[in-house]
Every structure is written in C-alpha cells, then in structure tokens.
PDB file of N, CA and C in Angstrom:
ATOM      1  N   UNK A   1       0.815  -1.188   0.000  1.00  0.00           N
ATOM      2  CA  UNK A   1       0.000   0.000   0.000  1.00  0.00           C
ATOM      3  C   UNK A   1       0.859   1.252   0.000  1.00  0.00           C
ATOM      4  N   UNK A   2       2.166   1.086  -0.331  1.00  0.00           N
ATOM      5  CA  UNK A   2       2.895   2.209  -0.269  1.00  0.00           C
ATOM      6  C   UNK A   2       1.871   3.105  -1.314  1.00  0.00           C
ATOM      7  N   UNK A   3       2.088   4.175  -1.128  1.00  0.00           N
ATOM      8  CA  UNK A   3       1.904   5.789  -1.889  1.00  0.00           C
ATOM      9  C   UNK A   3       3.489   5.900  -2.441  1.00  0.00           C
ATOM     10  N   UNK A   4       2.694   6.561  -3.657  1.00  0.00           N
ATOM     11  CA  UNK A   4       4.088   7.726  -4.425  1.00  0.00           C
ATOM     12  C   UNK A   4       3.292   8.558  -4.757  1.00  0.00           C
ATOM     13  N   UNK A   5       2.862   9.376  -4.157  1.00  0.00           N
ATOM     14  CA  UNK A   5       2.759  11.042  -4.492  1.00  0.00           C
ATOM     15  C   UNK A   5       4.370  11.600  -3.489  1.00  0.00           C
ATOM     16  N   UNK A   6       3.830  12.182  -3.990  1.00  0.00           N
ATOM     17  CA  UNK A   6       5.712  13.167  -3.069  1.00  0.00           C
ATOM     18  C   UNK A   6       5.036  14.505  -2.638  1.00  0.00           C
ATOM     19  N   UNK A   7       3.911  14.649  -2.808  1.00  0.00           N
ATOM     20  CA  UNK A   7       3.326  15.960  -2.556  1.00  0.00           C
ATOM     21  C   UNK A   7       2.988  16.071  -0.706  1.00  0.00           C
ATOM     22  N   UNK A   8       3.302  16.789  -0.144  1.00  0.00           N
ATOM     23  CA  UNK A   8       3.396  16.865   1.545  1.00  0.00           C
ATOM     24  C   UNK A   8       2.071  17.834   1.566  1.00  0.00           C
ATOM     25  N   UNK A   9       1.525  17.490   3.052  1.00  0.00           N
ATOM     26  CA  UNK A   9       0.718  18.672   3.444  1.00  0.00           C
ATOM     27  C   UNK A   9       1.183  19.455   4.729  1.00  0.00           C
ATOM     28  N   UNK A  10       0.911  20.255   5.570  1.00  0.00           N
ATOM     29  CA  UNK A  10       1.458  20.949   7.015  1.00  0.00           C
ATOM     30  C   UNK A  10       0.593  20.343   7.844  1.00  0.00           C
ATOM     31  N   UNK A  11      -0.684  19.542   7.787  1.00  0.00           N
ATOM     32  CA  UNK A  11      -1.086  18.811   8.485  1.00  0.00           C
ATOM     33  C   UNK A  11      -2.173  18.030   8.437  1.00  0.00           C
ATOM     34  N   UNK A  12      -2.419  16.455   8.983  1.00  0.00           N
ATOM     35  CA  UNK A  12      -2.831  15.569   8.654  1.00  0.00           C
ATOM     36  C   UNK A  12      -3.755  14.904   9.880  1.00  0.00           C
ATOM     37  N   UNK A  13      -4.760  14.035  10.071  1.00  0.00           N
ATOM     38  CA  UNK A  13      -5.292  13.869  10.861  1.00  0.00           C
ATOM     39  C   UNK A  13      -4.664  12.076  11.329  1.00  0.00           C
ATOM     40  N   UNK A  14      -4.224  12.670  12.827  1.00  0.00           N
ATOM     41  CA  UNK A  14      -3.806  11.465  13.121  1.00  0.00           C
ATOM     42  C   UNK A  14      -4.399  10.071  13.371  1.00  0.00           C
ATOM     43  N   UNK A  15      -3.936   8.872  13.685  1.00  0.00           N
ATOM     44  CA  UNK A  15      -4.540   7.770  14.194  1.00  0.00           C
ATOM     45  C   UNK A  15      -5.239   7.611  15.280  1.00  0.00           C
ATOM     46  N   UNK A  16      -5.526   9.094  16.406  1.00  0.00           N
ATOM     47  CA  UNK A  16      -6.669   9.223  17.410  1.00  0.00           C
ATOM     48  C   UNK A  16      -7.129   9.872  16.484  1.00  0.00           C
ATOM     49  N   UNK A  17      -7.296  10.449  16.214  1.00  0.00           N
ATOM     50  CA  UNK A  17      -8.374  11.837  15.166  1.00  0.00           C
ATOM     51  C   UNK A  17      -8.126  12.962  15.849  1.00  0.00           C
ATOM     52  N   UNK A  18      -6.309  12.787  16.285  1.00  0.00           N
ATOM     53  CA  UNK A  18      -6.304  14.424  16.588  1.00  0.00           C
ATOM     54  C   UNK A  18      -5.854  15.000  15.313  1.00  0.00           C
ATOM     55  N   UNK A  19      -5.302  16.581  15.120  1.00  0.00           N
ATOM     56  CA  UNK A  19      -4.452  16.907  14.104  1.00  0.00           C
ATOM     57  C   UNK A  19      -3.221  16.636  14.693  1.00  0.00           C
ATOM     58  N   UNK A  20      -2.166  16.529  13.236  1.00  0.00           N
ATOM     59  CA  UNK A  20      -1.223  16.343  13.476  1.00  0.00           C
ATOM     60  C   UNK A  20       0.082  17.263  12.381  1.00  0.00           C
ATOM     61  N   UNK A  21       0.990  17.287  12.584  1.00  0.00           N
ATOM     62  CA  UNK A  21       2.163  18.457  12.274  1.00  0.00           C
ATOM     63  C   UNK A  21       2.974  17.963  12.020  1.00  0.00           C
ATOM     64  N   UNK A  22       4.183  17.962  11.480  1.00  0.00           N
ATOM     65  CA  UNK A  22       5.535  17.529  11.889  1.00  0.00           C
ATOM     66  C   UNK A  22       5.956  17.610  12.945  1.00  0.00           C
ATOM     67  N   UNK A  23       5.590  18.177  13.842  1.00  0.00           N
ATOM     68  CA  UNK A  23       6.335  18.894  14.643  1.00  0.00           C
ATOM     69  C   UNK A  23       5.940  17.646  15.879  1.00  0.00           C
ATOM     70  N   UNK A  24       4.625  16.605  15.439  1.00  0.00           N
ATOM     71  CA  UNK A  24       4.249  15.865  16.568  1.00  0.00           C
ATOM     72  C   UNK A  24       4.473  14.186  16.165  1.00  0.00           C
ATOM     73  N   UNK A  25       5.058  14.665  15.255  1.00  0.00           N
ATOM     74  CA  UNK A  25       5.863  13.057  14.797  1.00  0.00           C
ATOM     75  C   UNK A  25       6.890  12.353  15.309  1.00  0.00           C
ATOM     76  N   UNK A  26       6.905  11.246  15.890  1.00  0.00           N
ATOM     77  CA  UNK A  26       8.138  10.638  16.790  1.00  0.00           C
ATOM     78  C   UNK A  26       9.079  11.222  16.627  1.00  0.00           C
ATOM     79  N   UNK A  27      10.424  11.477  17.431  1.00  0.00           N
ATOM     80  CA  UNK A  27      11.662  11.967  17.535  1.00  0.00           C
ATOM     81  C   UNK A  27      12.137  10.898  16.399  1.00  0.00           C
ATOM     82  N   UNK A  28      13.010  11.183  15.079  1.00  0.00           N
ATOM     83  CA  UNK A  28      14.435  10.262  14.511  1.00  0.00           C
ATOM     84  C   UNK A  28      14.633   9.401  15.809  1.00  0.00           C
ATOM     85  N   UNK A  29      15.008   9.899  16.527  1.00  0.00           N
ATOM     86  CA  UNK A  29      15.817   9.105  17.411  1.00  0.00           C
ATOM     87  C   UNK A  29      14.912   7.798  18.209  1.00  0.00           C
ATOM     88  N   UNK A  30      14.109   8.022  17.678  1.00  0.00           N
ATOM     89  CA  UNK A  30      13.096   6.561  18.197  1.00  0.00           C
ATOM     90  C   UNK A  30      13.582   5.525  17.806  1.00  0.00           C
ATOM     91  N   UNK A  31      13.975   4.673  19.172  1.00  0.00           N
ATOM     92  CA  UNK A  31      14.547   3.228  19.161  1.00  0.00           C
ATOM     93  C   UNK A  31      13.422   1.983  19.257  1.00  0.00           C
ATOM     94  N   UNK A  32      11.918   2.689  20.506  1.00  0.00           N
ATOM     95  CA  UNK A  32      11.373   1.709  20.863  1.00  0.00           C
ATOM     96  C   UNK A  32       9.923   1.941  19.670  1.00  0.00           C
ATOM     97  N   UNK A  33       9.592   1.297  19.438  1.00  0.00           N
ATOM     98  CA  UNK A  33       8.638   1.389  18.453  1.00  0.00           C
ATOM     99  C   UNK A  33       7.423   1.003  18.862  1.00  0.00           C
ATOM    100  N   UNK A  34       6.205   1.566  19.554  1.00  0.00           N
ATOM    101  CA  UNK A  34       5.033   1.720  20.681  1.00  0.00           C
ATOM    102  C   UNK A  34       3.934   1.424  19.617  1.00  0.00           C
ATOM    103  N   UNK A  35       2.466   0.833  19.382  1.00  0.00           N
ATOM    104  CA  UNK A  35       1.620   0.974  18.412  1.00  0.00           C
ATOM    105  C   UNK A  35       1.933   2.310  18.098  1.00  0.00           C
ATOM    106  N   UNK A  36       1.199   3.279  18.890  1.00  0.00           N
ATOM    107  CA  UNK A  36       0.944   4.996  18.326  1.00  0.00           C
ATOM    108  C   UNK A  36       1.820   5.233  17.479  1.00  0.00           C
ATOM    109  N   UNK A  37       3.261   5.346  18.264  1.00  0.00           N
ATOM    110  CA  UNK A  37       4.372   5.762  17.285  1.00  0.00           C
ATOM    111  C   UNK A  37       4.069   5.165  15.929  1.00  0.00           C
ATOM    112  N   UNK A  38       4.259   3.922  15.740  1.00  0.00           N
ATOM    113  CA  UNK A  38       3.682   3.338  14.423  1.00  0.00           C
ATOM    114  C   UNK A  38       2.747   3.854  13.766  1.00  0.00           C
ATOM    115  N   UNK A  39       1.702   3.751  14.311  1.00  0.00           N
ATOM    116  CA  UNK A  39       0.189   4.495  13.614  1.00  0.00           C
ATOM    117  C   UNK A  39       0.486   5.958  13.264  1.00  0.00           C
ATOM    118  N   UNK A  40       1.367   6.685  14.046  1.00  0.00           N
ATOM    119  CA  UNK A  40       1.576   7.894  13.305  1.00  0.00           C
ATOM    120  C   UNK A  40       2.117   8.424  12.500  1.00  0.00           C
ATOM    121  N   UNK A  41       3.423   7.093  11.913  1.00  0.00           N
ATOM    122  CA  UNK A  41       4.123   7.048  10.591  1.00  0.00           C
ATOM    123  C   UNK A  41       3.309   7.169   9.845  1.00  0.00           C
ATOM    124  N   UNK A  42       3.095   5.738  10.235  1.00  0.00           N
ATOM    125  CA  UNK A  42       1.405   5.372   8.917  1.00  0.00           C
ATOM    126  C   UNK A  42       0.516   6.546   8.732  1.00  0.00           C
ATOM    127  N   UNK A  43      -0.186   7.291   9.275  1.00  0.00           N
ATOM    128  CA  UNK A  43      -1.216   8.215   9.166  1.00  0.00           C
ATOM    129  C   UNK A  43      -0.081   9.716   8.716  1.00  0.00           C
ATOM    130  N   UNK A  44       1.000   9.808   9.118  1.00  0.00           N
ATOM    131  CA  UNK A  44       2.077  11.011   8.125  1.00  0.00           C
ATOM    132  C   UNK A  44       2.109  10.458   6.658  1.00  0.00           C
ATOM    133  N   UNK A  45       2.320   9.378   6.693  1.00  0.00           N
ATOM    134  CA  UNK A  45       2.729   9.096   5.625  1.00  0.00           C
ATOM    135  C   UNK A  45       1.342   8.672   4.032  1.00  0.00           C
ATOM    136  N   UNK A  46       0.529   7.770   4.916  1.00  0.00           N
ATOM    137  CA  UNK A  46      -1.104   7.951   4.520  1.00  0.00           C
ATOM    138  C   UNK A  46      -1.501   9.081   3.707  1.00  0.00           C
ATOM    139  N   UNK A  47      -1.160  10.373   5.329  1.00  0.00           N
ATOM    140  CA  UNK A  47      -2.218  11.300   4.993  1.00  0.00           C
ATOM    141  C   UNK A  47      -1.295  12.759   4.013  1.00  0.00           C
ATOM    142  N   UNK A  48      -0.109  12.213   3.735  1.00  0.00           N
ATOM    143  CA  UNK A  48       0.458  13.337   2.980  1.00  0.00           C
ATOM    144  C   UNK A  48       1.576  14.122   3.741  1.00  0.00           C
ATOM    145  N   UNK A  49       1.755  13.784   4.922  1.00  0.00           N
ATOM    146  CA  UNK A  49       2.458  15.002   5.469  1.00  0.00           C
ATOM    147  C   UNK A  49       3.946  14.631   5.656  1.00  0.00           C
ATOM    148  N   UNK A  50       4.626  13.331   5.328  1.00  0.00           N
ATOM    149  CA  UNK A  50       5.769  13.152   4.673  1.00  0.00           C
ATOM    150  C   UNK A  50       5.647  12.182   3.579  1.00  0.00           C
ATOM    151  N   UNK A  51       6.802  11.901   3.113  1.00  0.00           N
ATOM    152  CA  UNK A  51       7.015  10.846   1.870  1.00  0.00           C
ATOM    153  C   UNK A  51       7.124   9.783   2.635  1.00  0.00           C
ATOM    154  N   UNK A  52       6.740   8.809   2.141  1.00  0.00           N
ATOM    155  CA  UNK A  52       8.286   7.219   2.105  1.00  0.00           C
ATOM    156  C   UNK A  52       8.946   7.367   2.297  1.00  0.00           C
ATOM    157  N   UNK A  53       9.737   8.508   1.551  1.00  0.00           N
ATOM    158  CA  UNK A  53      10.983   8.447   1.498  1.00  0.00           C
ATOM    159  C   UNK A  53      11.899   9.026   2.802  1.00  0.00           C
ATOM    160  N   UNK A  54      11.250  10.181   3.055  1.00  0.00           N
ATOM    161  CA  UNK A  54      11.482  11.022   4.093  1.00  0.00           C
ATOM    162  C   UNK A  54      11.081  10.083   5.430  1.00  0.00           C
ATOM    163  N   UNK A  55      10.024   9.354   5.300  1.00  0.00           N
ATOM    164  CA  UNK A  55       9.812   8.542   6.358  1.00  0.00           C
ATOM    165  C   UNK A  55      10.813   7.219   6.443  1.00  0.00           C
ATOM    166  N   UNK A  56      11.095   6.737   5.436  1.00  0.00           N
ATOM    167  CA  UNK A  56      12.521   5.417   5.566  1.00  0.00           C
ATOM    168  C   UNK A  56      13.482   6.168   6.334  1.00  0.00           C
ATOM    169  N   UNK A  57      14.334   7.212   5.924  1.00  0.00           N
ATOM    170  CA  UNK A  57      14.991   8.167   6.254  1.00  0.00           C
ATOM    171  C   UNK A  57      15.272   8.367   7.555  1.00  0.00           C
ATOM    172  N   UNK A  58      14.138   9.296   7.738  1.00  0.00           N
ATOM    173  CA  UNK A  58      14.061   9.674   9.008  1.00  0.00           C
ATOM    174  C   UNK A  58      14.231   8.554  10.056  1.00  0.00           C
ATOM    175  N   UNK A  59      13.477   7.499   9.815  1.00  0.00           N
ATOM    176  CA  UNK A  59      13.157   6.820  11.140  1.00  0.00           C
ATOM    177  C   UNK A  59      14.326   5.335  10.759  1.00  0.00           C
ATOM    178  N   UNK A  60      14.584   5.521   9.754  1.00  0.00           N
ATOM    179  CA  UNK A  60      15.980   4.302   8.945  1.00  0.00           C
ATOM    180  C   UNK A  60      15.039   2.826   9.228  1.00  0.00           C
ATOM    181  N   UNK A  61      13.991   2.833   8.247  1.00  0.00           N
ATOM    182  CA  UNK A  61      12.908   1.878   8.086  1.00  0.00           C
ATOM    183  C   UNK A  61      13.343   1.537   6.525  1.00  0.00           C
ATOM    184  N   UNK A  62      13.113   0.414   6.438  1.00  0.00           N
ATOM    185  CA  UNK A  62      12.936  -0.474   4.955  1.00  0.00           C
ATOM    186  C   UNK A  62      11.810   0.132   4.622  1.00  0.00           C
ATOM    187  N   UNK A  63      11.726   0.047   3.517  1.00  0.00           N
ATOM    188  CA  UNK A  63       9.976  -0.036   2.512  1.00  0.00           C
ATOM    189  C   UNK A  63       9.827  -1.433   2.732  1.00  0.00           C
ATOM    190  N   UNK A  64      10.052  -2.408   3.038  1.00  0.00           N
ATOM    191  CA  UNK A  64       9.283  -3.649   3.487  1.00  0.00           C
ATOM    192  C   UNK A  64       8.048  -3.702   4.609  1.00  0.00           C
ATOM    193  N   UNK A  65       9.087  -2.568   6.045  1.00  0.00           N
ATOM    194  CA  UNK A  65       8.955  -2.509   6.965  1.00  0.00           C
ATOM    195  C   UNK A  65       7.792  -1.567   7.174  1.00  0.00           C
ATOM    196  N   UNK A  66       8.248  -0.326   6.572  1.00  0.00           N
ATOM    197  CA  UNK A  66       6.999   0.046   6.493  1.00  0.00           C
ATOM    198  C   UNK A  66       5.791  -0.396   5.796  1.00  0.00           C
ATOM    199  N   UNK A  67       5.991  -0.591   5.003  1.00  0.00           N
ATOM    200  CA  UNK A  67       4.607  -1.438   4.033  1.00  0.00           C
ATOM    201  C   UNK A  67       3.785  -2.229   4.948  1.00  0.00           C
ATOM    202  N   UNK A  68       4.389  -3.050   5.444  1.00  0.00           N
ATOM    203  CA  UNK A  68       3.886  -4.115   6.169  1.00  0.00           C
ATOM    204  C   UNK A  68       3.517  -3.233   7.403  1.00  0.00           C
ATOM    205  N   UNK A  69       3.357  -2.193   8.296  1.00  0.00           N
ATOM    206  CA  UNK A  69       2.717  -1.399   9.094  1.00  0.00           C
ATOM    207  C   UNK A  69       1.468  -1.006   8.348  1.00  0.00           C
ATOM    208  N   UNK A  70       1.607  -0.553   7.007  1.00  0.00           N
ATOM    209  CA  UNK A  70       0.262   0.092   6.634  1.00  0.00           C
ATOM    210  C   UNK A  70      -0.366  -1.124   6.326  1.00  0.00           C
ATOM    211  N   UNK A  71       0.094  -2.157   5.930  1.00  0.00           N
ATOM    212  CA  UNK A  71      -1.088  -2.831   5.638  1.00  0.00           C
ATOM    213  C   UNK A  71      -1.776  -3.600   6.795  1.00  0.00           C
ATOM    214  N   UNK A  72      -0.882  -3.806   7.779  1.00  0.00           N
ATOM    215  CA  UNK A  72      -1.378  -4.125   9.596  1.00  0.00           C
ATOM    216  C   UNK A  72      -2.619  -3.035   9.572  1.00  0.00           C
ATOM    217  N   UNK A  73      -2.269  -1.840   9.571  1.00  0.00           N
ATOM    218  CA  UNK A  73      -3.673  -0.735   9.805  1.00  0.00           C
ATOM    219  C   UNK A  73      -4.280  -0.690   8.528  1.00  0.00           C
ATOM    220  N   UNK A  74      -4.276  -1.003   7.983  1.00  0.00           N
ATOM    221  CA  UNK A  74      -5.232  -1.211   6.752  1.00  0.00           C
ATOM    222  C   UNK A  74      -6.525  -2.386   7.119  1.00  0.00           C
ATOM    223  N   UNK A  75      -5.888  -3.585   7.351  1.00  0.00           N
ATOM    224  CA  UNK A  75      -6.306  -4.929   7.648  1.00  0.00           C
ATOM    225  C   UNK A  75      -7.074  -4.963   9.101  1.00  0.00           C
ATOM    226  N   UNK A  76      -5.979  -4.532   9.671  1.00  0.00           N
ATOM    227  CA  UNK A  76      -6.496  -4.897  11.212  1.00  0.00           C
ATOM    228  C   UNK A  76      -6.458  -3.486  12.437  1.00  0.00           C
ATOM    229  N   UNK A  77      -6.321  -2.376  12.292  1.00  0.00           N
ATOM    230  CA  UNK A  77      -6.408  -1.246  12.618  1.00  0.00           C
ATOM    231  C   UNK A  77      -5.039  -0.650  13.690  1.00  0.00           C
ATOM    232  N   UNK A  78      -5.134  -0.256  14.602  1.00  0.00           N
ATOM    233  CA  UNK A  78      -3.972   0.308  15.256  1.00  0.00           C
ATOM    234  C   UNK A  78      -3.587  -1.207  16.096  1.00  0.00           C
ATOM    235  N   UNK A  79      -4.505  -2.263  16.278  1.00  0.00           N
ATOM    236  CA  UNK A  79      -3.847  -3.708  16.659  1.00  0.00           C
ATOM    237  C   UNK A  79      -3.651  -4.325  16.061  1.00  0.00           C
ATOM    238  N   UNK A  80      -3.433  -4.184  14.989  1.00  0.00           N
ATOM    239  CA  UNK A  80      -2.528  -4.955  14.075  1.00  0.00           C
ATOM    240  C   UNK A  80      -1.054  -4.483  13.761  1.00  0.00           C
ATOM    241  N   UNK A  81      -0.745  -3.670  14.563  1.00  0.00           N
ATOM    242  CA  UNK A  81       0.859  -3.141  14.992  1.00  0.00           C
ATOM    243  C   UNK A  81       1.501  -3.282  16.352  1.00  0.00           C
ATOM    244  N   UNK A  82       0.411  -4.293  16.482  1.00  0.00           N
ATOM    245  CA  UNK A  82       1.203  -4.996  17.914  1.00  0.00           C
ATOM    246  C   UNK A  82       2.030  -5.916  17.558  1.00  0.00           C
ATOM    247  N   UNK A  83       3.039  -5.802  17.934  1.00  0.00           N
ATOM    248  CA  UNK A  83       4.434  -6.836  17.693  1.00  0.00           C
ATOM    249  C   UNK A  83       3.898  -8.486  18.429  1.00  0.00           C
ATOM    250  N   UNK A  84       3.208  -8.439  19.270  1.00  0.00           N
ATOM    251  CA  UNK A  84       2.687  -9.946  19.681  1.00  0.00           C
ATOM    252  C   UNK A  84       1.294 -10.357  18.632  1.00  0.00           C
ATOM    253  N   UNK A  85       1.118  -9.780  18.275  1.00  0.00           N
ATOM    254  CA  UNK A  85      -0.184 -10.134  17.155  1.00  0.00           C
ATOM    255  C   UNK A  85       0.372 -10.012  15.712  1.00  0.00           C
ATOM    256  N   UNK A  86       1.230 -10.248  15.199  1.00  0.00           N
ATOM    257  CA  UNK A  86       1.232 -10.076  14.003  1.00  0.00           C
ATOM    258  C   UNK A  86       1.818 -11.397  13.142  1.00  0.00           C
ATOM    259  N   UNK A  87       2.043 -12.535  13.817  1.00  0.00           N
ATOM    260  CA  UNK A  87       2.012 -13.322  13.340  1.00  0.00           C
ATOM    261  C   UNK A  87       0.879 -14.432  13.078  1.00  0.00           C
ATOM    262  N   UNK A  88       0.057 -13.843  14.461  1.00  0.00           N
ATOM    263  CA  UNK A  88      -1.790 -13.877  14.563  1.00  0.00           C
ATOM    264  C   UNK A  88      -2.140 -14.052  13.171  1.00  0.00           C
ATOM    265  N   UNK A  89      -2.204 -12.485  13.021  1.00  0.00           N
ATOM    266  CA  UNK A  89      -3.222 -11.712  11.618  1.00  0.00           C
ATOM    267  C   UNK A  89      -2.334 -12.087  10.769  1.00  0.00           C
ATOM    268  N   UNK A  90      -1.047 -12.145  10.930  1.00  0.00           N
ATOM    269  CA  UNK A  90      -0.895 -12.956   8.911  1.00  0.00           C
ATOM    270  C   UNK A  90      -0.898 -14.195   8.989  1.00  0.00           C
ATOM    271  N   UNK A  91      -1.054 -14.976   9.983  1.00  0.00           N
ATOM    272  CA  UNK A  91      -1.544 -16.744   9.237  1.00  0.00           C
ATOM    273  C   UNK A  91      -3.332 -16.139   8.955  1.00  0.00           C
ATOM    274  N   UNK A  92      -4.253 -15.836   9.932  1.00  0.00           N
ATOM    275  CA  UNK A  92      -5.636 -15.569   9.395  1.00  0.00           C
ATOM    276  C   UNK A  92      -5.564 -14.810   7.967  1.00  0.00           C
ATOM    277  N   UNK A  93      -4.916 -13.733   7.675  1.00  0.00           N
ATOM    278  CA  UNK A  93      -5.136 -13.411   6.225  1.00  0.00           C
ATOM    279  C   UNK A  93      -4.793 -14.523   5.128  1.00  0.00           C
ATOM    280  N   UNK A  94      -3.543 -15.034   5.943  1.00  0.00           N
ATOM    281  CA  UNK A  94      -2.695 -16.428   4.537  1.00  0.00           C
ATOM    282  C   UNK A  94      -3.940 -17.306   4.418  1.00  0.00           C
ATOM    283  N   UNK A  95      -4.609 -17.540   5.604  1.00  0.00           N
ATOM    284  CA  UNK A  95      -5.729 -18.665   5.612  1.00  0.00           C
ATOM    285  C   UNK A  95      -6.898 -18.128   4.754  1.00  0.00           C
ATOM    286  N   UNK A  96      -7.181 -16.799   5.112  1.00  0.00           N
ATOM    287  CA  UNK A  96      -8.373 -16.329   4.044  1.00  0.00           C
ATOM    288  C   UNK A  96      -8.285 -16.299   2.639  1.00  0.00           C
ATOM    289  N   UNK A  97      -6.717 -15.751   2.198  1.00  0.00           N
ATOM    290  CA  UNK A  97      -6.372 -15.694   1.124  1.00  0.00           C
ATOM    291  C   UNK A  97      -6.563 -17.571   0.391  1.00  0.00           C
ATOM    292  N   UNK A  98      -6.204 -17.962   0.897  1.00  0.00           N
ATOM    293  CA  UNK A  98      -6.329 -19.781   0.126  1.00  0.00           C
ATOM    294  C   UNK A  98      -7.663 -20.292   0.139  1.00  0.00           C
ATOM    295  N   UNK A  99      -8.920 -19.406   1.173  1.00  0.00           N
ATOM    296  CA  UNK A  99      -9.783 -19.791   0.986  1.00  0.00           C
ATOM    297  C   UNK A  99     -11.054 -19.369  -0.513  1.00  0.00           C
ATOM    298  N   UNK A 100     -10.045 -18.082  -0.610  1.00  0.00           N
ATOM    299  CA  UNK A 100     -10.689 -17.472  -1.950  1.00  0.00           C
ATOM    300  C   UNK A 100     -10.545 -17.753  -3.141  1.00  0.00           C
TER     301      UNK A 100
END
C-alpha cells in the first residue's frame, strides 16, 4: 500500500483523530517502536504530510517494513501493529487468502 505522491501537506489527521504536524511526529531518534508511534508514521505518511521516502529516512525503516505497518492498519487497525499479534493476523489473512 505504499503511496508515491511526493506531494506533503502541514497537516494531517492522526490515528486518534487528533491533528497532526511535523512537529508531533516521533523523535528520529526513536529506538522503541510503541503501536501509536507506528500508527503515526502510517497516518504522516497515509495522509500526505511526509514521503516514504522522508519517512525510511528519518526513522531508517525499509519499505518492506513500512509497508507491512500500513497494511497491519489497513487490515487490522492500530492492533494490528502490535508486535505480539502479528504473526496472529498474517496466518488468518494467509488462511483467508487460500480460501478465496
């Protein structure tokens, strides 16, 4: 589900439904990686207010890595970026997928 627009906005509505800024986006320096923090890549990056690119970058994420966050909140919402559930939700999707 990556995006390629490259076009940014100054602000985007976050994964509570607050607004959100650059200015309220995890520190670079984020080591521990919390749902929110996650969900708020995803929803910067979603909603326009950085790139991919700027987001690999910044936070020194793969495009695998991220991908696979948006499609956790795509699929399964801000709990599906729980690091103990995510091997959960991808055998149930692998299982749905073979059932189709």
């Amino acid at each position: 589900m990556l995006q390629k627009d490259e076009t940014t906005r100054s602000e985007v509505i976050g994964p509570l439904g607050e607004a959100m800024t650059k200015d309220d986006l995890p520190s670079p320096r984020t080591s521990r990686w919390v749902i929110r923090r996650k969900a708020e890549v995803v929803a910067a990056v979603n909603g326009g207010l950085i790139t991919i690119r700027e987001a690999c970058e910044r936070y020194d994420l793969t495009l695998e890595e991220l991908a696979s966050w948006q499609r956790a909140v795509e699929r399964e919402g801000m709990a599906g970026l729980r690091a103990t559930r995510v091997q959960h939700y991808r055998h149930l999707h692998e299982e749905q997928a073979r059932k189709s």
